[in-house]
N, C-alpha and C. Protein backbone atom coordinates (compact mmCIF):
# COMPACT_ATOMS: atom_id res chain seq x y z
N UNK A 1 68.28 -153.75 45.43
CA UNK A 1 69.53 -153.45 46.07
C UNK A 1 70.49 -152.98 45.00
N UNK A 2 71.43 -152.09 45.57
CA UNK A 2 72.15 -151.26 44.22
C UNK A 2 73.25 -152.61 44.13
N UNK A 3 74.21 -152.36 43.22
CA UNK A 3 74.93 -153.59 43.08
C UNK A 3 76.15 -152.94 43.67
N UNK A 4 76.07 -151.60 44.64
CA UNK A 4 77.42 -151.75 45.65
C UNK A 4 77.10 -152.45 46.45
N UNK A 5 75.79 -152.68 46.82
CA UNK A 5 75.03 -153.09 48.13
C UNK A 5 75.17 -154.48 48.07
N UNK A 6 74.78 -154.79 46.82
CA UNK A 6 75.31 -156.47 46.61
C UNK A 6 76.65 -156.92 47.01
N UNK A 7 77.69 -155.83 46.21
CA UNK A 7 78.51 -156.84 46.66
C UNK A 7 79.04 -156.74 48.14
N UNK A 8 78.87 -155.14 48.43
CA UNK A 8 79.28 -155.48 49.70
C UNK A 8 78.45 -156.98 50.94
N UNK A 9 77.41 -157.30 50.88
CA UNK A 9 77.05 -157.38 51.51
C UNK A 9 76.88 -159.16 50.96
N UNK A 10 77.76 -159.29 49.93
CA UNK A 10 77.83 -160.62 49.02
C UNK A 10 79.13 -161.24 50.05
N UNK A 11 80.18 -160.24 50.99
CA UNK A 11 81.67 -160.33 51.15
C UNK A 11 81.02 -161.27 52.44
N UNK A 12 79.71 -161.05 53.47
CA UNK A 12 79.10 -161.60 54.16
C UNK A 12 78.94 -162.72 53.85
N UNK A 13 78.35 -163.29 53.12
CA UNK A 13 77.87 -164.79 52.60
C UNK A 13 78.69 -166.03 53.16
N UNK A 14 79.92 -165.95 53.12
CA UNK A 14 80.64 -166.81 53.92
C UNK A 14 80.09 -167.48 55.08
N UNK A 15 79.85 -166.65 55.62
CA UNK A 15 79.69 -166.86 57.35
C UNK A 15 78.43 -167.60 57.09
N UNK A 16 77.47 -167.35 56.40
CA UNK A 16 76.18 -167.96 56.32
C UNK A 16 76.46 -169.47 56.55
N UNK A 17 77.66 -170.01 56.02
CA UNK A 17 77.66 -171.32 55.40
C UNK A 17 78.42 -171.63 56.57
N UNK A 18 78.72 -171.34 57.93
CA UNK A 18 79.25 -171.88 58.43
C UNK A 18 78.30 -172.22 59.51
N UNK A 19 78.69 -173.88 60.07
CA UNK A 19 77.89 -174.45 60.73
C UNK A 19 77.34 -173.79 61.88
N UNK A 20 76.30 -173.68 62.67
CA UNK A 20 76.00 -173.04 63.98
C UNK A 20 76.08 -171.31 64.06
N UNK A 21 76.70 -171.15 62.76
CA UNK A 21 76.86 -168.87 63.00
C UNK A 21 75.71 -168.76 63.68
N UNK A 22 75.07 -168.83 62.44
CA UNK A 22 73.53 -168.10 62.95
C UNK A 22 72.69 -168.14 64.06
N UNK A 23 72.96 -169.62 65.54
CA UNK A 23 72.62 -169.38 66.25
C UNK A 23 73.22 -168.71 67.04
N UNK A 24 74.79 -169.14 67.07
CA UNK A 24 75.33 -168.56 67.99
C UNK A 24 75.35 -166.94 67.71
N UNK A 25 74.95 -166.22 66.93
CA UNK A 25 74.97 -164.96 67.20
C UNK A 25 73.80 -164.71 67.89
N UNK A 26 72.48 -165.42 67.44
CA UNK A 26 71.44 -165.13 68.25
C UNK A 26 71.42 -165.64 69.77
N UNK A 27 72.36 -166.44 70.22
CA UNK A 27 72.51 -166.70 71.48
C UNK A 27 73.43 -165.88 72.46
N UNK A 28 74.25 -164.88 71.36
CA UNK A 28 75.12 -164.01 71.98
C UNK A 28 74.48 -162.77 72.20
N UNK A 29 73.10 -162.66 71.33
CA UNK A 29 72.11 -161.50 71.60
C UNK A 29 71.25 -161.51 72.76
N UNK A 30 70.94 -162.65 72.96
CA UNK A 30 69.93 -163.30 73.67
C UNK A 30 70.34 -162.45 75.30
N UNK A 31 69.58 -161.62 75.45
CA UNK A 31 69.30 -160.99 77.14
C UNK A 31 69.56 -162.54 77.98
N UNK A 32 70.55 -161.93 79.07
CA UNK A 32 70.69 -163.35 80.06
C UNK A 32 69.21 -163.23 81.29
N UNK A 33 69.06 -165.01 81.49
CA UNK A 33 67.68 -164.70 82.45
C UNK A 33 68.33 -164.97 83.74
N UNK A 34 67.43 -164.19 84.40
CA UNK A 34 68.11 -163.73 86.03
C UNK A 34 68.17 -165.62 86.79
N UNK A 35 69.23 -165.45 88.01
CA UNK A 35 69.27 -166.58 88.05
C UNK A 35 68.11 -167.04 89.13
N UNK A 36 67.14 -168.07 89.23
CA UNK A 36 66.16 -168.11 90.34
C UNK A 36 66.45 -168.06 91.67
N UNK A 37 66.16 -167.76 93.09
CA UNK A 37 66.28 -167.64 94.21
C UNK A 37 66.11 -168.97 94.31
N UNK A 38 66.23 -170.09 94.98
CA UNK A 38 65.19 -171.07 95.97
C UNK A 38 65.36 -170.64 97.25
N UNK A 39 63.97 -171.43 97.21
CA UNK A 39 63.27 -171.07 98.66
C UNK A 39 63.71 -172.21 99.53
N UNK A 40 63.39 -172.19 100.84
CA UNK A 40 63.39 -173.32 101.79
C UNK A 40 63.03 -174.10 101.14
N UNK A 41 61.34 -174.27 100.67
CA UNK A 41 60.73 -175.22 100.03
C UNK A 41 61.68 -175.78 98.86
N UNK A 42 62.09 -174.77 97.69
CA UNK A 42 62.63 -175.31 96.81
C UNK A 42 63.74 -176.51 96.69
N UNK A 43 64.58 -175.30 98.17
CA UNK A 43 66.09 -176.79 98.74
C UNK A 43 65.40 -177.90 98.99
N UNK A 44 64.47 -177.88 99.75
CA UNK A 44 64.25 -179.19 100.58
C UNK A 44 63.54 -179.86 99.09
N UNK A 45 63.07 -179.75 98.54
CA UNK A 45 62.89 -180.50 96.97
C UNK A 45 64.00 -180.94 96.34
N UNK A 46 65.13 -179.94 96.01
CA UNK A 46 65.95 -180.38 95.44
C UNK A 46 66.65 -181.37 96.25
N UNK A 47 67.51 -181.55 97.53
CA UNK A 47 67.97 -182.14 98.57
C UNK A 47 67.18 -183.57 98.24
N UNK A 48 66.00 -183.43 98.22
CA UNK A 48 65.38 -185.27 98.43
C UNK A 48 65.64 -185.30 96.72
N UNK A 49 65.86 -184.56 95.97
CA UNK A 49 65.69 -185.23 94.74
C UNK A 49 67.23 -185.68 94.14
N UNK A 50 67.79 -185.35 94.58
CA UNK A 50 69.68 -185.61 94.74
C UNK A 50 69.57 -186.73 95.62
N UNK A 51 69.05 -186.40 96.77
CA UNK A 51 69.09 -187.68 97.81
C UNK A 51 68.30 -189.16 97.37
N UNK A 52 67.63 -189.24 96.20
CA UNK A 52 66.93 -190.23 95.70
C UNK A 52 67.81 -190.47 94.82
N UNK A 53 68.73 -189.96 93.89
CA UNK A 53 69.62 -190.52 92.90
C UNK A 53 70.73 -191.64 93.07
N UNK A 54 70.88 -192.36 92.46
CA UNK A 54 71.56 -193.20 92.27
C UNK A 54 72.72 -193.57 91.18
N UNK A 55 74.00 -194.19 91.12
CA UNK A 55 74.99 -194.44 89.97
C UNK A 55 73.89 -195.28 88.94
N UNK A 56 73.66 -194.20 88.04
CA UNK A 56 73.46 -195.69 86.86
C UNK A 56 72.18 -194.89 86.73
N UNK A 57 71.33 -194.01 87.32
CA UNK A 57 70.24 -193.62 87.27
C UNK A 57 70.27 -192.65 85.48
N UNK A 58 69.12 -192.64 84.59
CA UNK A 58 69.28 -191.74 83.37
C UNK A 58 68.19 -190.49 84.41
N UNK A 59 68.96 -189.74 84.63
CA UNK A 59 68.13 -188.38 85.02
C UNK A 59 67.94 -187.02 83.60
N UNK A 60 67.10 -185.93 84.36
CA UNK A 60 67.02 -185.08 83.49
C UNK A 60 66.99 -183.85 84.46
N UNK A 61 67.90 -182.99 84.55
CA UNK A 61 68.35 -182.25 84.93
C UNK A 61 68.21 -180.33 84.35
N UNK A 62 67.64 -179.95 85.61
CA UNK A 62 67.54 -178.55 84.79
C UNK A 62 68.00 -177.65 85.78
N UNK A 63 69.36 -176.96 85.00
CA UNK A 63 70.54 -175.97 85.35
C UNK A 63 70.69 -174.65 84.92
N UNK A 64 71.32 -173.97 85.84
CA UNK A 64 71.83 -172.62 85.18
C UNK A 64 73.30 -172.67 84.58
N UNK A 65 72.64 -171.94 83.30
CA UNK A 65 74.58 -171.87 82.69
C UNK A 65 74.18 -171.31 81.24
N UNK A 66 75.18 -170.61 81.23
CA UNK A 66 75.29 -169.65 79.70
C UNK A 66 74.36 -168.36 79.34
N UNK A 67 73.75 -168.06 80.88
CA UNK A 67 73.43 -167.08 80.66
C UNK A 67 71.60 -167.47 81.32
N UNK A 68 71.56 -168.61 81.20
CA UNK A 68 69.81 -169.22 81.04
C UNK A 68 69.59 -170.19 81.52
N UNK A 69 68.28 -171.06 82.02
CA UNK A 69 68.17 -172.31 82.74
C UNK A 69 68.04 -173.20 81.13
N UNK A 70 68.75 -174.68 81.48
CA UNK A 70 68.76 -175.59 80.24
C UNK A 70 68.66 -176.62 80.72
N UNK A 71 68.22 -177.55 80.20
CA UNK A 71 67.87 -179.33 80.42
C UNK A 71 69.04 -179.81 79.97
N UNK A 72 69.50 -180.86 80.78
CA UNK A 72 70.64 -181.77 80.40
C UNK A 72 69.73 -182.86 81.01
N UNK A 73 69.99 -183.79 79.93
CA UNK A 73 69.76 -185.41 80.39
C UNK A 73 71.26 -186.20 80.34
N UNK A 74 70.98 -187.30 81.05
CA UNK A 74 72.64 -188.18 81.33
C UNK A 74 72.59 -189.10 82.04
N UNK A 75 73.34 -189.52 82.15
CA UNK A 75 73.56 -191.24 83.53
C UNK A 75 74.13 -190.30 84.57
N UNK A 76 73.46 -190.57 85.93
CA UNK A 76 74.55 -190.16 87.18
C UNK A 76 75.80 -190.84 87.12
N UNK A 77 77.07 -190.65 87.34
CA UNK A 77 77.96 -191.25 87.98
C UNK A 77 78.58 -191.09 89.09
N UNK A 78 77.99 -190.03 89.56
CA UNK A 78 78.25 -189.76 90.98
C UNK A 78 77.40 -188.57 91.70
N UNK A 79 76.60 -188.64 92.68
CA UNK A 79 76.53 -187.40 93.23
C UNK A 79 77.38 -186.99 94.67
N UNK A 80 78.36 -186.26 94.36
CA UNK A 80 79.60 -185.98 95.32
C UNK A 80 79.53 -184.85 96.31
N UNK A 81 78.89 -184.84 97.21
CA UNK A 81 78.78 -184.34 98.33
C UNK A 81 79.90 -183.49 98.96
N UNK A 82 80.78 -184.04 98.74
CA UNK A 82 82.08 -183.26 99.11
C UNK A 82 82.35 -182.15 98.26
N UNK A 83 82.65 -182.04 96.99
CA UNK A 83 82.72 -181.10 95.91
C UNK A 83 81.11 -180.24 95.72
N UNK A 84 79.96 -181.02 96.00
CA UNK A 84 79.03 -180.41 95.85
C UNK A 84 78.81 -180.66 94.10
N UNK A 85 78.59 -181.66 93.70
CA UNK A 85 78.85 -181.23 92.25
C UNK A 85 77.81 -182.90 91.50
N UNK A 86 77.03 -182.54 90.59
CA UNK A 86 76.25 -183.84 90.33
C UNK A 86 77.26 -184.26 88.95
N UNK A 87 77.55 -185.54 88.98
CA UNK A 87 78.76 -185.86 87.77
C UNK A 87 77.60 -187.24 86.98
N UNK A 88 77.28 -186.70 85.67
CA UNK A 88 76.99 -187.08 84.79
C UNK A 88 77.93 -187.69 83.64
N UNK A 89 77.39 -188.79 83.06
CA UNK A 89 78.50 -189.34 82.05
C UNK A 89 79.20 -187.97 80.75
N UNK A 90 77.47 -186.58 80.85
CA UNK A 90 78.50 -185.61 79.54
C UNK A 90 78.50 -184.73 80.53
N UNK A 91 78.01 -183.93 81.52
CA UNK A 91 78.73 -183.34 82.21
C UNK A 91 78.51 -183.16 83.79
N UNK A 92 79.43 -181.87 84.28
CA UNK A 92 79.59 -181.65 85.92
C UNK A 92 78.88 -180.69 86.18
N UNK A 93 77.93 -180.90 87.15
CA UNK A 93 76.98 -179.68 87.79
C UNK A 93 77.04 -179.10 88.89
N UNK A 94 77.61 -178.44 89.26
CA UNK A 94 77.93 -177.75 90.73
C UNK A 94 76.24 -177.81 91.46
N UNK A 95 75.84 -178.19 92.10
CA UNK A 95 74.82 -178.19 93.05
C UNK A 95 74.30 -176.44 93.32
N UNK A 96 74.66 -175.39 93.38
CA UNK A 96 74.66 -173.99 93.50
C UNK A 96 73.90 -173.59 91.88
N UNK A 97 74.01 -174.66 90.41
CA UNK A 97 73.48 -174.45 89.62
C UNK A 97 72.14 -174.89 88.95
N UNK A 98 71.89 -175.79 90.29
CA UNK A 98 70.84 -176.77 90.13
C UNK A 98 69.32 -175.97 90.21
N UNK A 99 68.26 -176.27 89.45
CA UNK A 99 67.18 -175.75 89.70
C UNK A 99 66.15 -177.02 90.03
N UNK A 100 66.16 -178.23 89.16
CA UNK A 100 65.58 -179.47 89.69
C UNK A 100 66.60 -180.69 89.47
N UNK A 101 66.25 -181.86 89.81
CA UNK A 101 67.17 -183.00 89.05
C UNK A 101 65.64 -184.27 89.78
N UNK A 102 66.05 -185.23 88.37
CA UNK A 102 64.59 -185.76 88.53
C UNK A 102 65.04 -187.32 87.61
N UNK A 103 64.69 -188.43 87.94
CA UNK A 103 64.58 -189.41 87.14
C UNK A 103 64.02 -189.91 85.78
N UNK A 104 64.77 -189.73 85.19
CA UNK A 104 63.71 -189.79 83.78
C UNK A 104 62.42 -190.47 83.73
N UNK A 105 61.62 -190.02 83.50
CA UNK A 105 60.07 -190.75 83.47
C UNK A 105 59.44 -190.42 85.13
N UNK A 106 59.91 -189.94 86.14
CA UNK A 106 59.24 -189.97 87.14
C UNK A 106 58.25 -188.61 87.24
N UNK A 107 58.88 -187.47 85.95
CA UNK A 107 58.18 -186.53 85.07
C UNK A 107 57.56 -186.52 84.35
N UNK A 108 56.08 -185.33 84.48
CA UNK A 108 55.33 -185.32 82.97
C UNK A 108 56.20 -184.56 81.69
């Protein structure tokens, strides 16, 4: 590398050192995945699997958000019917983002 090339590209180095850059640029690259349809079948899965939850239950939860489906695990503290929304001790899931929700261990 010529040593303009160095230094320009030395003025970069900063950012290296900062916590999380490097994914979050690759997560800002990252193509978003389409969001899934459910089917009849799928609701009526999800529906009994909300309808089996309980306050206090550790579930593991897999949602759409940020572009992609992601696993959140958590304690229920509420599943609120009215709002439509599953409330976990770290976070709130609108039911419309839900793809499964499941009891920890009742999964392989």
């Amino acid at each position: 590398m010529s040593s303009g090339r160095a230094s320009r590209a030395s003025q970069f180095l900063p950012f290296a050192a900062l916590a999380g850059y490097e994914a979050l640029v690759r997560e800002r690259m990252r193509a978003p995945e389409p969001r899934r349809e459910l089917t009849e079948e799928d609701a009526e899965r999800l529906s009994a699997e909300l309808s089996s939850l309980a306050r206090g239950d550790r579930v593991r939860v897999e949602r759409y958000g940020r572009g992609g489906y992601e696993t959140v695990r958590g304690v229920v503290r509420q599943v609120d019917v009215a709002t439509r929304t599953l409330r976990l001790d770290g976070a709130s899931v609108p039911f419309g983002d839900l793809w499964r929700a499941e009891r920890e261990g009742d999964a392989p």
